[in-house]
PDB file of N, CA and C in Angstrom:
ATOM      1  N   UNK A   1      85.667 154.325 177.412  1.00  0.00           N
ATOM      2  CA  UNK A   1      87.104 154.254 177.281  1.00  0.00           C
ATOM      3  C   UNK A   1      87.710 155.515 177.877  1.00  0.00           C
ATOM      4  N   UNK A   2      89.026 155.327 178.744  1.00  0.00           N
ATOM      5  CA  UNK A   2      89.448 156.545 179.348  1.00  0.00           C
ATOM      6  C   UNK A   2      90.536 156.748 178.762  1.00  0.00           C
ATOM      7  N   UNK A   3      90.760 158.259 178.272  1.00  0.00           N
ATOM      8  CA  UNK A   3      91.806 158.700 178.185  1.00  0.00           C
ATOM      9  C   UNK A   3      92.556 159.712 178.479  1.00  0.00           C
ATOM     10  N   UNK A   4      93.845 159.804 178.587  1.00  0.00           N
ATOM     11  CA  UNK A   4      94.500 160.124 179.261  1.00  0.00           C
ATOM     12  C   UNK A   4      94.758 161.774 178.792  1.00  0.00           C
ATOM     13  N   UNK A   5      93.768 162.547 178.108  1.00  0.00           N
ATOM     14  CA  UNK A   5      93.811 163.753 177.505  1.00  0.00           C
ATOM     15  C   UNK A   5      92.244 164.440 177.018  1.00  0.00           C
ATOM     16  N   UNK A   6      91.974 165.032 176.869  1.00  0.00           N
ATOM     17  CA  UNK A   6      90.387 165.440 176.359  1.00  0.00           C
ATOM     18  C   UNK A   6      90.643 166.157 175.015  1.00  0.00           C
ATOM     19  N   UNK A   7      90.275 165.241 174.307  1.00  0.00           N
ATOM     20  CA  UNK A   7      90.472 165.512 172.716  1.00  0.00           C
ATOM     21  C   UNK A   7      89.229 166.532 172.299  1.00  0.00           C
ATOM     22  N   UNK A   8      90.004 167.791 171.282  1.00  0.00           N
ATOM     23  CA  UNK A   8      88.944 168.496 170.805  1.00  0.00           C
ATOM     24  C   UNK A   8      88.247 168.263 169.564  1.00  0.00           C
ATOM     25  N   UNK A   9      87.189 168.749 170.051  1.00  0.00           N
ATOM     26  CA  UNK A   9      86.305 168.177 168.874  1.00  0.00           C
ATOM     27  C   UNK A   9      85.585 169.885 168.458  1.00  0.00           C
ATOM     28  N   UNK A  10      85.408 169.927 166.510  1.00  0.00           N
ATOM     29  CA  UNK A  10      85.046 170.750 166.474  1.00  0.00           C
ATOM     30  C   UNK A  10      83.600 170.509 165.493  1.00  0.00           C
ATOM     31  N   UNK A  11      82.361 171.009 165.632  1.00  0.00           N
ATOM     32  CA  UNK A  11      81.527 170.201 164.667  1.00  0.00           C
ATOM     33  C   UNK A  11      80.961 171.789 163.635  1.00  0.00           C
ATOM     34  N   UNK A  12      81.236 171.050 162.704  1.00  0.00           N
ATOM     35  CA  UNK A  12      80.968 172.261 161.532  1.00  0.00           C
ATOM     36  C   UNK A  12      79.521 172.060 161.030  1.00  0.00           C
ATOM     37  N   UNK A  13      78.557 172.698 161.050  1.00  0.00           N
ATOM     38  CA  UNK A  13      77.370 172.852 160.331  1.00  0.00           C
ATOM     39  C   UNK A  13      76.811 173.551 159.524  1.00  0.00           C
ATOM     40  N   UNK A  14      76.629 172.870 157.846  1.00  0.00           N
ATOM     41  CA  UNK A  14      76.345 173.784 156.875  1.00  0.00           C
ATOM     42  C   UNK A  14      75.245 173.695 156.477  1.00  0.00           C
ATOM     43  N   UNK A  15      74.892 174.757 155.691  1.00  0.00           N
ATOM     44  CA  UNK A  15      73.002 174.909 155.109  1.00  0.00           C
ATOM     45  C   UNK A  15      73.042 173.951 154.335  1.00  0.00           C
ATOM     46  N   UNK A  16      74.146 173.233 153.174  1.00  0.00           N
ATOM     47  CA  UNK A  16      73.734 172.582 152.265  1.00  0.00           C
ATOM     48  C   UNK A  16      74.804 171.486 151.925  1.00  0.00           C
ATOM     49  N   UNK A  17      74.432 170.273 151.081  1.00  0.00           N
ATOM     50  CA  UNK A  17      75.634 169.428 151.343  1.00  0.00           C
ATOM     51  C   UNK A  17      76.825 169.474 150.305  1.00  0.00           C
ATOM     52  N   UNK A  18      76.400 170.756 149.170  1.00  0.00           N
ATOM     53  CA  UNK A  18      77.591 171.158 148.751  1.00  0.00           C
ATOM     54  C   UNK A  18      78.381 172.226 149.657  1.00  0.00           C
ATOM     55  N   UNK A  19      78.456 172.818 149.931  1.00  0.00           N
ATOM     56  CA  UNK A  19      79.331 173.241 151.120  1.00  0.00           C
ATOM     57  C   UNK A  19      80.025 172.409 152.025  1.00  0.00           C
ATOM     58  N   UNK A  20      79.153 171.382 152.699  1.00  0.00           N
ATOM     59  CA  UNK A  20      80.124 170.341 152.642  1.00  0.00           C
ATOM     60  C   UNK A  20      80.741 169.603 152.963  1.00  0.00           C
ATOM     61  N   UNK A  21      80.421 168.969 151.398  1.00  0.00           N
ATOM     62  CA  UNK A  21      81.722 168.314 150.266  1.00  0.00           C
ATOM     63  C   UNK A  21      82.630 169.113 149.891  1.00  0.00           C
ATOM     64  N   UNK A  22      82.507 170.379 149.916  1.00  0.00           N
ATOM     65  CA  UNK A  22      83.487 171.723 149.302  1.00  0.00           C
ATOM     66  C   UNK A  22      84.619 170.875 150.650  1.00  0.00           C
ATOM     67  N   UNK A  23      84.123 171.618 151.858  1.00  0.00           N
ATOM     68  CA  UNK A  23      84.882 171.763 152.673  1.00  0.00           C
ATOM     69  C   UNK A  23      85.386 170.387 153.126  1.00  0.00           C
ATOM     70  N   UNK A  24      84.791 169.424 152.970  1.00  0.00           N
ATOM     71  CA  UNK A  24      85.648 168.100 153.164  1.00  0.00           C
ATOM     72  C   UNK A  24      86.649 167.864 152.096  1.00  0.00           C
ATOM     73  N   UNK A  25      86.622 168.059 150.847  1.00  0.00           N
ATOM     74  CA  UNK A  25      87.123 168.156 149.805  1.00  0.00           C
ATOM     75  C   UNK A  25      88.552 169.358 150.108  1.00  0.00           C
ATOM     76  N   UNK A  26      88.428 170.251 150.363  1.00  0.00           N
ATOM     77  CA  UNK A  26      89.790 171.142 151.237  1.00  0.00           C
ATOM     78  C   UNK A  26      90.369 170.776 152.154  1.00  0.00           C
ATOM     79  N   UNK A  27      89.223 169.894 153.475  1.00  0.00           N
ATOM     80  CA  UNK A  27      90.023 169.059 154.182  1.00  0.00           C
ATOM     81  C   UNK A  27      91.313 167.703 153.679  1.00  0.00           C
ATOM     82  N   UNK A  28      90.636 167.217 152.442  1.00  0.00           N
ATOM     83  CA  UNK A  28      91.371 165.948 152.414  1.00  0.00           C
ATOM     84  C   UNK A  28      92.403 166.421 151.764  1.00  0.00           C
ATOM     85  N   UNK A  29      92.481 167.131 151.077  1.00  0.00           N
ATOM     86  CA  UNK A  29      93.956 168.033 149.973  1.00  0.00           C
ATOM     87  C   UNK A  29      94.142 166.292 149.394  1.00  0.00           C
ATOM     88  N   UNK A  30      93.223 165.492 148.777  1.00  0.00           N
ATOM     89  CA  UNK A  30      93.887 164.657 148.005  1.00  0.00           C
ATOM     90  C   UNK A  30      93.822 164.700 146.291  1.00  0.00           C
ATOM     91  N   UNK A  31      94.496 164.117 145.428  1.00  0.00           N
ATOM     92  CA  UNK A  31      94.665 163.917 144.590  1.00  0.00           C
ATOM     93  C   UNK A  31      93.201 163.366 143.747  1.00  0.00           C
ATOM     94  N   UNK A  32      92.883 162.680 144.392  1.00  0.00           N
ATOM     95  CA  UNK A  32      91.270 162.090 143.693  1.00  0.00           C
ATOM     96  C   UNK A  32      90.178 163.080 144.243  1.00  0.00           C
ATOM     97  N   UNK A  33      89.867 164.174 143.845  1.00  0.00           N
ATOM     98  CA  UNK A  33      88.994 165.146 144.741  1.00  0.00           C
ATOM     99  C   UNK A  33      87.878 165.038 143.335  1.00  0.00           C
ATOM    100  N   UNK A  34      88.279 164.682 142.639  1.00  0.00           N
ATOM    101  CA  UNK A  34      86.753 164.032 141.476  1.00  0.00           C
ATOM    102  C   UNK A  34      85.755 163.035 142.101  1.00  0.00           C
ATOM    103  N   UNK A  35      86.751 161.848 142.162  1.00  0.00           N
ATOM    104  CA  UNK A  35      86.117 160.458 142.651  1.00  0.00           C
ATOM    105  C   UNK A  35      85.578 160.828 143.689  1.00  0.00           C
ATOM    106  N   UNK A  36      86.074 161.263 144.767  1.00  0.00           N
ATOM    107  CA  UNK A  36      85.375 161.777 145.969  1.00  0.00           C
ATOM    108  C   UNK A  36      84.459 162.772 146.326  1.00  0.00           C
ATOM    109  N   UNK A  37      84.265 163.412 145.387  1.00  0.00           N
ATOM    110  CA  UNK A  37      83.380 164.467 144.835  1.00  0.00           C
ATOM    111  C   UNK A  37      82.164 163.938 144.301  1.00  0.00           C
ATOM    112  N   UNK A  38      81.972 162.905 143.327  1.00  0.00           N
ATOM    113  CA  UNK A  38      81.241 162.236 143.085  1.00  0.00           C
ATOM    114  C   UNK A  38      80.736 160.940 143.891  1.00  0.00           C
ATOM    115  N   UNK A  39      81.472 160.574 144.886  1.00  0.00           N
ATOM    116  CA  UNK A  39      80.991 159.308 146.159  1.00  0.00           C
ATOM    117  C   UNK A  39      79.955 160.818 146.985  1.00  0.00           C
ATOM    118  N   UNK A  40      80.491 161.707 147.281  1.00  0.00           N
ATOM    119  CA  UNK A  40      80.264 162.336 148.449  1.00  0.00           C
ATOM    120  C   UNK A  40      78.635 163.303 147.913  1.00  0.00           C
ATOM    121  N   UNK A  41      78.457 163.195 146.608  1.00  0.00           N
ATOM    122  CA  UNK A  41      77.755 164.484 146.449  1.00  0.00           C
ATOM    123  C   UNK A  41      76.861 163.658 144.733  1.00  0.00           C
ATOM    124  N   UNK A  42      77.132 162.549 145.102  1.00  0.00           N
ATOM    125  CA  UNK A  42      75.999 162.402 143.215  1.00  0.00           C
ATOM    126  C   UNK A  42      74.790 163.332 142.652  1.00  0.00           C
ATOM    127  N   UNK A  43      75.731 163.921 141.538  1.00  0.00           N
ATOM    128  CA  UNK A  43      74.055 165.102 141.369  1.00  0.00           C
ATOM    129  C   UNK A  43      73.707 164.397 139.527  1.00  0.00           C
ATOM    130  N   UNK A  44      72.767 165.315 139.551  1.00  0.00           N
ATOM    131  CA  UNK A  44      72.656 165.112 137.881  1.00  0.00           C
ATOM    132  C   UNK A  44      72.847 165.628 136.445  1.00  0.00           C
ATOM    133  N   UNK A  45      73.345 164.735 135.802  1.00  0.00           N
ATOM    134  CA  UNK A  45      74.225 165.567 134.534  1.00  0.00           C
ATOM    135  C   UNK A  45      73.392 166.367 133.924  1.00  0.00           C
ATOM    136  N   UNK A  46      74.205 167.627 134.699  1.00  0.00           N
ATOM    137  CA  UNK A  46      73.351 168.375 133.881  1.00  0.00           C
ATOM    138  C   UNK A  46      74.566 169.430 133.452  1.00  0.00           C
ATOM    139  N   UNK A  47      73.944 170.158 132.072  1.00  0.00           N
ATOM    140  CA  UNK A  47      75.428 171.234 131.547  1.00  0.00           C
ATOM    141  C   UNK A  47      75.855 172.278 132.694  1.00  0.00           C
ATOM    142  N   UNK A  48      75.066 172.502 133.571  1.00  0.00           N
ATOM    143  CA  UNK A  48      74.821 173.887 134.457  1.00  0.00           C
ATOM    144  C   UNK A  48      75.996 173.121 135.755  1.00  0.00           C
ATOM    145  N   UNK A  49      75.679 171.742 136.408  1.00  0.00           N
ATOM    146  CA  UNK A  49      75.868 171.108 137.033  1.00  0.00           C
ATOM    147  C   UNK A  49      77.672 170.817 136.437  1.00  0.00           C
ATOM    148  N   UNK A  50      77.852 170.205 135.389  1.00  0.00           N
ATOM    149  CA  UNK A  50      79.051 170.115 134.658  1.00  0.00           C
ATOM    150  C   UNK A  50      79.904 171.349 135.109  1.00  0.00           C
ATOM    151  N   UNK A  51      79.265 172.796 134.822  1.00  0.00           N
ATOM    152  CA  UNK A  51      80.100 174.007 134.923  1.00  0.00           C
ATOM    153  C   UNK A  51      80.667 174.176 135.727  1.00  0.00           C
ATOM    154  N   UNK A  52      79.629 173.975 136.815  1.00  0.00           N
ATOM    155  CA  UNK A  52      80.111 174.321 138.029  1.00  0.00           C
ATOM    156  C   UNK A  52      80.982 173.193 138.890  1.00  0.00           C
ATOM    157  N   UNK A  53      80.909 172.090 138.564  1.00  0.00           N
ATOM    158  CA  UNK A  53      81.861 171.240 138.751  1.00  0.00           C
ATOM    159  C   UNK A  53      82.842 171.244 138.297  1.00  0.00           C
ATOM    160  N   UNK A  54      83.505 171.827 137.369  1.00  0.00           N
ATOM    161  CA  UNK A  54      84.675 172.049 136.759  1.00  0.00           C
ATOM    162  C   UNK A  54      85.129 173.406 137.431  1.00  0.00           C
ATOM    163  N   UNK A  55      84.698 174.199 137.696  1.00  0.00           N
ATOM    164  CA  UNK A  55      85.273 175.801 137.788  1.00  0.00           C
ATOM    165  C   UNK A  55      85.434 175.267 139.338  1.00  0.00           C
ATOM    166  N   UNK A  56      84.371 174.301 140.339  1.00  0.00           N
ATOM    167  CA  UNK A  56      84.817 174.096 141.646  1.00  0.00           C
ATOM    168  C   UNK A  56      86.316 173.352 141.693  1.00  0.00           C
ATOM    169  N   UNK A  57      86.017 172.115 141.160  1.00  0.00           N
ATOM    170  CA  UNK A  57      87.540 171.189 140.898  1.00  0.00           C
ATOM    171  C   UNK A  57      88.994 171.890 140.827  1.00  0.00           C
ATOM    172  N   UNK A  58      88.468 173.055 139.694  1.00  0.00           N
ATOM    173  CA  UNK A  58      89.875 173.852 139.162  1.00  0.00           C
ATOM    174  C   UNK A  58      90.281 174.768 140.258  1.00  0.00           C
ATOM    175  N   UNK A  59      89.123 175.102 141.258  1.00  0.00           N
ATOM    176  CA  UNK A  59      89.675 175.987 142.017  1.00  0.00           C
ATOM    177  C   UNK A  59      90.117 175.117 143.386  1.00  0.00           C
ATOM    178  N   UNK A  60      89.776 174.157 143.765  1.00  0.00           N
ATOM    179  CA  UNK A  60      90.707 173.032 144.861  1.00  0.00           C
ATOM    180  C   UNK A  60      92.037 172.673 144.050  1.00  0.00           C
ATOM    181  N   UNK A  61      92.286 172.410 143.459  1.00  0.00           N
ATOM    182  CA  UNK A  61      93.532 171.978 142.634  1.00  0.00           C
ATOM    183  C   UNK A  61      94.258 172.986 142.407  1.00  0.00           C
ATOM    184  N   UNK A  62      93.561 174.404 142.267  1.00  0.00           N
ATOM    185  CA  UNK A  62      95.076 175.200 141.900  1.00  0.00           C
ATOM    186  C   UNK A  62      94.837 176.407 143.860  1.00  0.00           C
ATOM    187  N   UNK A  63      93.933 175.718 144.371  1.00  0.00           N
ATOM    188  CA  UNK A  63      94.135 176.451 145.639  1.00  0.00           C
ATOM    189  C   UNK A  63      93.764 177.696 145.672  1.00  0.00           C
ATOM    190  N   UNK A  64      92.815 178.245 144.949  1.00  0.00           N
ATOM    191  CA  UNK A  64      92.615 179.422 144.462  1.00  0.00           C
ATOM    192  C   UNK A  64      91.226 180.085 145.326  1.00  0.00           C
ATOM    193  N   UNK A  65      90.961 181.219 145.408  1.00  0.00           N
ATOM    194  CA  UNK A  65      90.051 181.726 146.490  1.00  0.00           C
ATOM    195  C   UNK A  65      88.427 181.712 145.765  1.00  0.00           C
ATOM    196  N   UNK A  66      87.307 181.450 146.071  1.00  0.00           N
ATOM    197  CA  UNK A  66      86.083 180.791 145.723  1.00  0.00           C
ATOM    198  C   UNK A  66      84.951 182.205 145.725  1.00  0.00           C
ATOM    199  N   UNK A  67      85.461 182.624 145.260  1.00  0.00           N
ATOM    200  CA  UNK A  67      84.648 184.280 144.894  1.00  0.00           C
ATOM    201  C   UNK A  67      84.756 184.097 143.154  1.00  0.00           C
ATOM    202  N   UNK A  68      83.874 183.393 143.125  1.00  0.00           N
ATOM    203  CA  UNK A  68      83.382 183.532 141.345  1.00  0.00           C
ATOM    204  C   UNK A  68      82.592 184.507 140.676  1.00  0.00           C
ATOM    205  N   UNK A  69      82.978 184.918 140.030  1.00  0.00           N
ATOM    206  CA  UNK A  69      81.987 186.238 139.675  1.00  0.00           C
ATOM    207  C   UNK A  69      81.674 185.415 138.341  1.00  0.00           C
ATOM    208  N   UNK A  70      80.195 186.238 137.925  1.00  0.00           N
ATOM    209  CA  UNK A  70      79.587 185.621 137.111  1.00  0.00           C
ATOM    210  C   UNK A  70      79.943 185.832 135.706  1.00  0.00           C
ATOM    211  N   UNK A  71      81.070 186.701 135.331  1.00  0.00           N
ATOM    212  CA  UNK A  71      81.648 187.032 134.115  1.00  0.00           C
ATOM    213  C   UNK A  71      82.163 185.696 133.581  1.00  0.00           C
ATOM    214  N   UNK A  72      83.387 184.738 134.702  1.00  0.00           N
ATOM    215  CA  UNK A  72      83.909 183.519 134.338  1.00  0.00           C
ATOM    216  C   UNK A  72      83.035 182.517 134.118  1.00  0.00           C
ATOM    217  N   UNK A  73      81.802 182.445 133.751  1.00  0.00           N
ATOM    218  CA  UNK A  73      81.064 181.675 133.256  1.00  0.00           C
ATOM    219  C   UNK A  73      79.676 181.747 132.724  1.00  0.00           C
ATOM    220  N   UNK A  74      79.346 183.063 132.581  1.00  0.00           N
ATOM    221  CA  UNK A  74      78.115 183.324 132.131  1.00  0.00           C
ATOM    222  C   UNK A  74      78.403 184.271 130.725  1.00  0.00           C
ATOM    223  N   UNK A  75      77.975 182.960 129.603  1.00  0.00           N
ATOM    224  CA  UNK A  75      78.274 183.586 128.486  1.00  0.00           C
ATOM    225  C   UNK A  75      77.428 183.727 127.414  1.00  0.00           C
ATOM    226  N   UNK A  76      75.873 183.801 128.471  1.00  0.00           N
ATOM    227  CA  UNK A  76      74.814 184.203 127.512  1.00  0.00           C
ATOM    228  C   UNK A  76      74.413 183.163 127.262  1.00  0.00           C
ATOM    229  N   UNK A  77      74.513 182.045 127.223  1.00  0.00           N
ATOM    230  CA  UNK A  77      74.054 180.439 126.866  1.00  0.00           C
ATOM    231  C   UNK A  77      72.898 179.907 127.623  1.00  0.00           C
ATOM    232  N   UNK A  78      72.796 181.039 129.278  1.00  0.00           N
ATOM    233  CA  UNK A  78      72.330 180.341 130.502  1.00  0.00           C
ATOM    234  C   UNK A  78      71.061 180.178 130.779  1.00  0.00           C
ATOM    235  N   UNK A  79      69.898 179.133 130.469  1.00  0.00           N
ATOM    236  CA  UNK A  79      68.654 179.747 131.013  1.00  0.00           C
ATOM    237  C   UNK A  79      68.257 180.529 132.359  1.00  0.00           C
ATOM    238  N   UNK A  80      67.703 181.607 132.860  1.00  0.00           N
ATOM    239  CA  UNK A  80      67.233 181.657 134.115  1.00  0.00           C
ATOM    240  C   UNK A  80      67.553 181.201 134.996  1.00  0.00           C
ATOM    241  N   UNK A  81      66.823 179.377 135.266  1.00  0.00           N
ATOM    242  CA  UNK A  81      67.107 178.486 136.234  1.00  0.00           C
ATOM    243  C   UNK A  81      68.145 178.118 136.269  1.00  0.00           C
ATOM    244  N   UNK A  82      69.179 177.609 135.482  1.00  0.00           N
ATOM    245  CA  UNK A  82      70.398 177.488 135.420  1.00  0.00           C
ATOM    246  C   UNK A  82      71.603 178.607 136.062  1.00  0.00           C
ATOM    247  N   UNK A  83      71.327 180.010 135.553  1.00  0.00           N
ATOM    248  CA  UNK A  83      71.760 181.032 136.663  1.00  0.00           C
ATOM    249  C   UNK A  83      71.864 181.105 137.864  1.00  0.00           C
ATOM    250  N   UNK A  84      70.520 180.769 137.772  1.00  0.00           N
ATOM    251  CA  UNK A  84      69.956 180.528 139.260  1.00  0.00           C
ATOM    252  C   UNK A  84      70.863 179.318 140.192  1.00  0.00           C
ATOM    253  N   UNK A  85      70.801 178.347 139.581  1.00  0.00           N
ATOM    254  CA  UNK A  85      71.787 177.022 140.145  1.00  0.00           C
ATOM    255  C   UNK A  85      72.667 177.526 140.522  1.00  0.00           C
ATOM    256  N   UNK A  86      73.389 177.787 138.864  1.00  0.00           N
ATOM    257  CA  UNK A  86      74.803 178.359 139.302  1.00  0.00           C
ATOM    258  C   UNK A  86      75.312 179.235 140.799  1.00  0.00           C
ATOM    259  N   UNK A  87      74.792 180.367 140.160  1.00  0.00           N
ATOM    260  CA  UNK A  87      74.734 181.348 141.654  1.00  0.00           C
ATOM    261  C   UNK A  87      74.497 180.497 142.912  1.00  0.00           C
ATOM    262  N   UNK A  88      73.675 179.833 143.166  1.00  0.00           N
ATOM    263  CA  UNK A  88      73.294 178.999 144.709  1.00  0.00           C
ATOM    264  C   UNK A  88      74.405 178.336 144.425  1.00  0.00           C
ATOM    265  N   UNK A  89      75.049 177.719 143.730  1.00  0.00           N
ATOM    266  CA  UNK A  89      75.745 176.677 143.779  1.00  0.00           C
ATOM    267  C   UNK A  89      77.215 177.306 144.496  1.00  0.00           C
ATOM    268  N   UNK A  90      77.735 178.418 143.369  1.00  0.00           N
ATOM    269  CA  UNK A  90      78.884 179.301 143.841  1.00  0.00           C
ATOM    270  C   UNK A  90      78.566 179.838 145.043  1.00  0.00           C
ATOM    271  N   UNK A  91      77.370 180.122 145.828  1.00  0.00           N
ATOM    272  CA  UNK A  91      77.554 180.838 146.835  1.00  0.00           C
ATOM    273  C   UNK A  91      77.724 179.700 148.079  1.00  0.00           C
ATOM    274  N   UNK A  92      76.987 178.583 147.961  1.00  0.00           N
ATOM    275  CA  UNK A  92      77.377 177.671 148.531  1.00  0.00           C
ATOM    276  C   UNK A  92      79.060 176.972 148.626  1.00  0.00           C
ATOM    277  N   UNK A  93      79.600 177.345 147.742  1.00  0.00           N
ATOM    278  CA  UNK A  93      80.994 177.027 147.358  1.00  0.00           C
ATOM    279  C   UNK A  93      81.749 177.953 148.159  1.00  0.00           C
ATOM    280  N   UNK A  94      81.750 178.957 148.487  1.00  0.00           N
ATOM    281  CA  UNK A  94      81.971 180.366 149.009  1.00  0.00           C
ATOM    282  C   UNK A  94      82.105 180.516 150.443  1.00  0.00           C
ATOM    283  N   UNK A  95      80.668 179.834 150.903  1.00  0.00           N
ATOM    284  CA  UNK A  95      80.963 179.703 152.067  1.00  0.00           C
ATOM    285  C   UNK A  95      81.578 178.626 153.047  1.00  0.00           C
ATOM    286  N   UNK A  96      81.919 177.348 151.915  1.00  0.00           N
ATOM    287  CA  UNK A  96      82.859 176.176 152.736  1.00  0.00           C
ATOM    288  C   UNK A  96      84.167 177.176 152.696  1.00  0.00           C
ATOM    289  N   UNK A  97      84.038 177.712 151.513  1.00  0.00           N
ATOM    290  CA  UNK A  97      85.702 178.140 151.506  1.00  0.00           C
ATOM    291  C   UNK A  97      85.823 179.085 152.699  1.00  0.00           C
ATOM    292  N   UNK A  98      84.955 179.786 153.192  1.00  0.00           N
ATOM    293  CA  UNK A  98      85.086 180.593 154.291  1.00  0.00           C
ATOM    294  C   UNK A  98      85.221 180.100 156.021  1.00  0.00           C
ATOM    295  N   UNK A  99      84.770 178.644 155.491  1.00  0.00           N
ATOM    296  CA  UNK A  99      84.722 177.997 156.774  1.00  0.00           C
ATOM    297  C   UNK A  99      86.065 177.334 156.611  1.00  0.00           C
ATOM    298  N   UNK A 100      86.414 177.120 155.405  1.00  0.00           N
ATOM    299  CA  UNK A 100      87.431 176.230 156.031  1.00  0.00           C
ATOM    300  C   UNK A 100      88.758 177.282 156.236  1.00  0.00           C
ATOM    301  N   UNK A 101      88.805 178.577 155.458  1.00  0.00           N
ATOM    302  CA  UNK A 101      89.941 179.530 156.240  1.00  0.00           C
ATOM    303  C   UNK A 101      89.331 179.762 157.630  1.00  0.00           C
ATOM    304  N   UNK A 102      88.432 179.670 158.289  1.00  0.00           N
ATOM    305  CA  UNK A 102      88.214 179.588 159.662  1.00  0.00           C
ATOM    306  C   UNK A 102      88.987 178.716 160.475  1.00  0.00           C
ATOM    307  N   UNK A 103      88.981 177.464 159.709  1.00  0.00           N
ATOM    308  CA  UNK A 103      89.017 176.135 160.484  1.00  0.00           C
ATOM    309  C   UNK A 103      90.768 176.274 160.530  1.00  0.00           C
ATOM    310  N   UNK A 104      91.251 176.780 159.381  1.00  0.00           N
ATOM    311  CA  UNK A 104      92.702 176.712 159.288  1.00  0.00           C
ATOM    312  C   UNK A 104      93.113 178.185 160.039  1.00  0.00           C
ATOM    313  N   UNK A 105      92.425 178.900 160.232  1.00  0.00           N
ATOM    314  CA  UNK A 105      93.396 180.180 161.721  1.00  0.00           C
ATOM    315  C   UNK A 105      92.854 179.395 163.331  1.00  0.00           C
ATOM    316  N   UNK A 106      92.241 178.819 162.800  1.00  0.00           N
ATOM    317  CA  UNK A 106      91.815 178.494 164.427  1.00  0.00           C
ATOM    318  C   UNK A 106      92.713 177.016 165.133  1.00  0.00           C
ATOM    319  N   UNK A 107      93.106 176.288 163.920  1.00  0.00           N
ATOM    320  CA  UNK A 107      94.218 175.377 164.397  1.00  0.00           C
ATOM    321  C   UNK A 107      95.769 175.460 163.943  1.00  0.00           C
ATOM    322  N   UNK A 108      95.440 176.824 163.203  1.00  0.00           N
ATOM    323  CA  UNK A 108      97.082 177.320 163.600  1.00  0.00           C
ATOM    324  C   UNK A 108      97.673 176.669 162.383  1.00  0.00           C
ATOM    325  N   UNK A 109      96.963 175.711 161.110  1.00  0.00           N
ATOM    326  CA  UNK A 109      97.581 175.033 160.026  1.00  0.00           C
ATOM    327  C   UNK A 109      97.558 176.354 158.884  1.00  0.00           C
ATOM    328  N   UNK A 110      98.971 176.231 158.546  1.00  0.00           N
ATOM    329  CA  UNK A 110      99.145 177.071 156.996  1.00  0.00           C
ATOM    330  C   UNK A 110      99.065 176.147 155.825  1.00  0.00           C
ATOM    331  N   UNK A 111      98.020 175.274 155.773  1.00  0.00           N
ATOM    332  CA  UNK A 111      97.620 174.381 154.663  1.00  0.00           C
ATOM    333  C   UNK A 111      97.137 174.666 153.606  1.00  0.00           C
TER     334      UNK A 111
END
């Protein structure tokens, strides 16, 4: 098919597929970022998994910057491995958010 312009294309590649869903999830700025969160990313209920799904959610919804420090949720409850999640999980969270303020100076959107 020919067209009459050469459309840009930009292809984003992340280490993991929460990153993303982070960052598709910032892309869509919609209202259902649960439902789509859960089509895009089914994990397993787990309390550690719960946490961090809530502290991610709250921070797309109120637009807030993805540098979690481990004070806002580590309250001594945590096994080891669960830390462990957590942390991979937030740092993975961290870096969609870094890609997608990339993605938004590079097309010029104040979204």
């Amino acid at each position: 098919m020919w067209l009459p312009y050469e459309p840009k294309l930009t292809k984003y590649m992340f280490g993991t597929r929460t990153s993303g869903m982070v960052f598709a999830l910032l892309l869509l700025q919609t209202e259902k970022i649960e439902e789509v969160m859960n089509e895009l990313l089914p994990t397993p209920n787990t309390k550690a998994w719960r946490k961090g799904k809530t502290i991610i959610l709250d921070r797309i919804r109120r637009r807030a910057d993805f540098d979690i420090d481990t004070s806002e949720w580590d309250d001594g409850t945590w096994s080891d491995a669960e830390k462990e999640m957590l942390n991979s999980l937030f740092k993975d969270v961290h870096h969609a958010h870094q890609a997608f303020k990339r993605y938004l100076a590079e097309s010029g959107s104040t979204t």
